[in-house]
Protein backbone atom coordinates (compact mmCIF):
# COMPACT_ATOMS: atom_id res chain seq x y z
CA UNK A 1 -18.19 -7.69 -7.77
CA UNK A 2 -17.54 -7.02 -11.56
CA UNK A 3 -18.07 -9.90 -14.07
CA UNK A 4 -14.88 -9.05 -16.31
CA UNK A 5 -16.28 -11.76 -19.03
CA UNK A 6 -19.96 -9.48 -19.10
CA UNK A 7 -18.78 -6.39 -17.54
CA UNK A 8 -21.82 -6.28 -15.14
CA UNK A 9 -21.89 -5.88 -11.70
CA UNK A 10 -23.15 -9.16 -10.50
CA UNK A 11 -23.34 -8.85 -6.43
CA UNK A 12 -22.09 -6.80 -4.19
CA UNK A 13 -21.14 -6.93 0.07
CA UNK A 14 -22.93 -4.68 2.60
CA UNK A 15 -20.06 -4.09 5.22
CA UNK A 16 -20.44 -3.03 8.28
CA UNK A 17 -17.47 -0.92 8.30
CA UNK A 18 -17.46 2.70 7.59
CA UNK A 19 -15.56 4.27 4.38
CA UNK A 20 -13.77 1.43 3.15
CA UNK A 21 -10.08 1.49 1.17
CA UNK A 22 -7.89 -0.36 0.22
CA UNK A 23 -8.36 -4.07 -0.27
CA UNK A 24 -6.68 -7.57 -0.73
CA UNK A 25 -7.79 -10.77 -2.02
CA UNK A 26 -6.03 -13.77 0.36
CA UNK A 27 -7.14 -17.67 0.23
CA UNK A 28 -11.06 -16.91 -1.00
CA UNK A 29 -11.59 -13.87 1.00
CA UNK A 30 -11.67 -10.26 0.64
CA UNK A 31 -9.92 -8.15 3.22
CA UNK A 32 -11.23 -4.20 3.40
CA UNK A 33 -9.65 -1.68 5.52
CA UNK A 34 -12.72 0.53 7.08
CA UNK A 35 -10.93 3.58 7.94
CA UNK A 36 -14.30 5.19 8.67
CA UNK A 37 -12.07 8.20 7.64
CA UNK A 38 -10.16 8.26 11.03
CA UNK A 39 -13.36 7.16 12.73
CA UNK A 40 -13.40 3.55 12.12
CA UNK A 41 -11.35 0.91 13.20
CA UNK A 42 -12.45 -2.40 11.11
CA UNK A 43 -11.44 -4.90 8.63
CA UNK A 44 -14.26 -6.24 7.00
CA UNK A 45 -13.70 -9.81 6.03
CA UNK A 46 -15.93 -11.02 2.58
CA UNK A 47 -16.30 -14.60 1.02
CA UNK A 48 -15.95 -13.79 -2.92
CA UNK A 49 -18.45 -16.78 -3.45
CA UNK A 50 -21.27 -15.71 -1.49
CA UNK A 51 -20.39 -11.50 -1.81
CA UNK A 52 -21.41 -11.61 2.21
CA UNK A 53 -19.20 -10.60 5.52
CA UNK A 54 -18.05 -13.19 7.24
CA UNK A 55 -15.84 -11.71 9.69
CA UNK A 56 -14.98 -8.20 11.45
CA UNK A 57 -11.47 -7.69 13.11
CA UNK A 58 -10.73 -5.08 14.91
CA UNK A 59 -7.51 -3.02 14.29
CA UNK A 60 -5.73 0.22 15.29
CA UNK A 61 -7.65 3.41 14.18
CA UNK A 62 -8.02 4.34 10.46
CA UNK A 63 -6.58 1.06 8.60
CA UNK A 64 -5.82 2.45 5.18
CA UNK A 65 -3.91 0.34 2.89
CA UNK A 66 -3.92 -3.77 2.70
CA UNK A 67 -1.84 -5.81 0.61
CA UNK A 68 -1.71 -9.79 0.59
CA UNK A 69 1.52 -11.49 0.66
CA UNK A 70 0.45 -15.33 0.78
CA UNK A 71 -1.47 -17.99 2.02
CA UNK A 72 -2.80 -16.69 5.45
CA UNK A 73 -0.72 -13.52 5.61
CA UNK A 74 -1.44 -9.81 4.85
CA UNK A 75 -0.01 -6.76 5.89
CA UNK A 76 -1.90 -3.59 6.71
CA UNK A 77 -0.99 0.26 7.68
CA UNK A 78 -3.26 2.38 9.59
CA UNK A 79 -2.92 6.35 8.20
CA UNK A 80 -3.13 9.76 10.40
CA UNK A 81 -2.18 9.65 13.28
CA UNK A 82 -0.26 6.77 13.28
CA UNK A 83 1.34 5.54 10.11
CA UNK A 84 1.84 1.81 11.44
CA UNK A 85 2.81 -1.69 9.55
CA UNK A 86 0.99 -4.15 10.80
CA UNK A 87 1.06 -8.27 10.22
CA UNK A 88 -2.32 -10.02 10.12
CA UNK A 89 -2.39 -13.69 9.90
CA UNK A 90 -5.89 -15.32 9.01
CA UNK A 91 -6.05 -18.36 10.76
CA UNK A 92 -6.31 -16.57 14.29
CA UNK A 93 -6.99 -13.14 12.51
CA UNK A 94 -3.47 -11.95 15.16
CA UNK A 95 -2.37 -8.40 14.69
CA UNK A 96 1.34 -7.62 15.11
CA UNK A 97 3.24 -4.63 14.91
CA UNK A 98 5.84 -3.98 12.63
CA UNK A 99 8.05 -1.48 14.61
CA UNK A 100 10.87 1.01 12.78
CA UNK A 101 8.70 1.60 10.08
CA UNK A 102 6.24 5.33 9.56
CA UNK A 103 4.04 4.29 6.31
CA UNK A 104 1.78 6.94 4.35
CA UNK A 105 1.84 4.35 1.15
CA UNK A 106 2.79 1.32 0.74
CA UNK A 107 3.28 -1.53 -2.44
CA UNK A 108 4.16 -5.05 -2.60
CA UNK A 109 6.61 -6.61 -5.13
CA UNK A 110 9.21 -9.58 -5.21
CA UNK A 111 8.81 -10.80 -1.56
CA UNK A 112 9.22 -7.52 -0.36
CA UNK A 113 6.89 -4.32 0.75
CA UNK A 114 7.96 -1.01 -0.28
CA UNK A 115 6.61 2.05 1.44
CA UNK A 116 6.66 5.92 1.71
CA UNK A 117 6.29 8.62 3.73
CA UNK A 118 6.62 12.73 4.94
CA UNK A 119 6.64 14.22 7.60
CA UNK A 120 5.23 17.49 8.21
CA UNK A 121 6.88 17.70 11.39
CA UNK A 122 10.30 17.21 9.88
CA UNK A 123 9.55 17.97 6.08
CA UNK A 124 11.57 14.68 5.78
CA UNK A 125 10.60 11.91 3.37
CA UNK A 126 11.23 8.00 3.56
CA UNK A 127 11.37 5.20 1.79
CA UNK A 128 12.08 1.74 2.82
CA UNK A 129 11.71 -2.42 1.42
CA UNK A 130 10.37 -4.35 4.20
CA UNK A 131 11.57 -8.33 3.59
CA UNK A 132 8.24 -10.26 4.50
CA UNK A 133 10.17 -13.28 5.05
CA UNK A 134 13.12 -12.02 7.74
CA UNK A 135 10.91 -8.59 8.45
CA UNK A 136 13.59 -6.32 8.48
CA UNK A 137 13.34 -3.19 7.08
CA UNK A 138 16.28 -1.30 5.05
CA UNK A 139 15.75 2.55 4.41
CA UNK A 140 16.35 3.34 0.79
CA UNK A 141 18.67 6.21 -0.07
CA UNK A 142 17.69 7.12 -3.34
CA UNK A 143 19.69 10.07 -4.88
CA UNK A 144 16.99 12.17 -5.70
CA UNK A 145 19.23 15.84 -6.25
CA UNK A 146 20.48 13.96 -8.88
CA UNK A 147 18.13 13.86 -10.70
CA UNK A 148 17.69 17.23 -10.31
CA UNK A 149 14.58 16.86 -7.39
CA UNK A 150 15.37 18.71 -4.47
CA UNK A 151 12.22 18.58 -2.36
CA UNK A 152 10.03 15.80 -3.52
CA UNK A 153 7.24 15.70 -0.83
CA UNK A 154 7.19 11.32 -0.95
CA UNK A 155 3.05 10.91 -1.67
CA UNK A 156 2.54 7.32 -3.32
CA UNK A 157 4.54 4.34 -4.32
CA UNK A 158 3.65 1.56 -6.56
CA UNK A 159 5.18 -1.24 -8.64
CA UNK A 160 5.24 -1.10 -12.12
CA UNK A 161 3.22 -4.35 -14.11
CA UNK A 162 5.56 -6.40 -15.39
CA UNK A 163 8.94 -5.40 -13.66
CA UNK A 164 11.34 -5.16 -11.14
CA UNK A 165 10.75 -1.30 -10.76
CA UNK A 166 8.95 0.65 -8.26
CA UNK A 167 7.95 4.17 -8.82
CA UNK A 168 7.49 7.07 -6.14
CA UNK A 169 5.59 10.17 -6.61
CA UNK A 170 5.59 13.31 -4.95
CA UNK A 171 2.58 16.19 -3.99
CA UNK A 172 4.27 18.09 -6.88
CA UNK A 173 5.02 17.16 -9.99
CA UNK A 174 8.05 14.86 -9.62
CA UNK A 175 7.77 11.15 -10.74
CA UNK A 176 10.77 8.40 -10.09
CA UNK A 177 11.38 5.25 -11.29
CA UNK A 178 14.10 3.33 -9.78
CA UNK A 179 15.72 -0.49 -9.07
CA UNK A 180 15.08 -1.19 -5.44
CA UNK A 181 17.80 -3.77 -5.74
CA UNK A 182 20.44 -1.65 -6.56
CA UNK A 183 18.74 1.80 -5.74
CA UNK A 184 19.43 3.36 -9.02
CA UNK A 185 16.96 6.38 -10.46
CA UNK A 186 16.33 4.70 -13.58
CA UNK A 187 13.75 7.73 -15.03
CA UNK A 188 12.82 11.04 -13.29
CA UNK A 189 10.20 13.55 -15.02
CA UNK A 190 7.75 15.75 -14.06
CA UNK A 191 3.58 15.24 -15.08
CA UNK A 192 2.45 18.92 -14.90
CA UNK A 193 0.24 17.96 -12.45
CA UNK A 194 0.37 17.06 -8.66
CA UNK A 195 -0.83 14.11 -6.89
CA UNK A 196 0.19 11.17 -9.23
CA UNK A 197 -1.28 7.88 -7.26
CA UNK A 198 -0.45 5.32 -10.50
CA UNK A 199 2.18 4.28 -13.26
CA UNK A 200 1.60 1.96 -15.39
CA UNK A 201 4.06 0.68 -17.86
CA UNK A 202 3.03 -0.64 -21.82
CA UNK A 203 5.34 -2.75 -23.51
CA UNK A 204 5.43 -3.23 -27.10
């Protein structure tokens, strides 16, 4: 736990969870994905007060990426081999299945989850907003040969601080910004570098 006021580390959590990513803060608690990488099956529940596990549920193999949507609700995706959405409510730590969906990345923004994938198998990509409240998922067609991008390889998505937009990056060099609303590529360039796993946007 880093003190932002001192910038010290003041306490820390021992989990007893293997490898642990991503993370999301929910109603006083920590939530950590153990993914054990693809040998661990564990979220690691911490009190922020106390820095100490209170709680172990037990998921799907490899949860990956966590993201908290409100009181008592998260979402979590488990990676390789199965790229699964799943709903976790706190009260009676219940995992559900989100079916329709294959998630590599995912981001939260506006009442909705956006996520990515590829698959090797079909050298496809997807991307898709995920309504928390109905839980239906709509596939986003964005029009990325217009833009001049005809193989993007989806890696990461992410919203951008302070606005609407949501950006997806590829394994190459290919960065888009676009409206989810309305689907629109509102920027498309290229880093020089491959990989890209954050945007962050200054405003002046």
């Amino acid at each position: 736990r880093l003190d932002t006021a001192t910038l010290t580390l003041d306490k820390h959590a021992t989990l007893s969870g293997t490898y642990a990513e991503g993370l999301a803060y929910n109603d006083g608690y920590i939530y950590v994905c153990n993914s054990g990488q693809m040998e661990d099956n564990k979220i690691s529940v911490v009190d922020v007060k106390t820095m100490k596990e209170t709680n172990e549920i037990t998921t799907e193999m490899n949860p990956y990426s966590i993201v908290s949507v409100g009181s008592g609700v998260l979402y979590f995706s488990t990676n390789y081999p199965s790229y699964t959405l799943f709903k976790l409510t706190t009260d009676d730590t219940k995992i559900t299945e989100m079916p329709g969906l294959s998630v590599s990345d995912m981001t939260y923004s506006n009442n909705n989850i956006y996520t990515s994938s590829f698959s090797w198998d079909s050298y496809e990509g997807e991307v898709y907003q995920f309504n928390t409240t109905t839980e239906k998922a709509t596939k986003l067609n964005l029009d990325l040969e217009g833009v001049g991008i005809d193989f993007l390889m989806e890696y990461h998505i992410g919203a951008i601080n302070g606005s609407d937009n949501v950006y997806l990056t590829g394994m190459g060099e290919d960065v888009v910004i676009f409206d989810p609303n309305t689907q629109d590529i509102k920027h498309a360039f290229k880093t020089a570098t491959g990989y890209v796993n954050s945007v962050v946007a200054v405003y002046q």
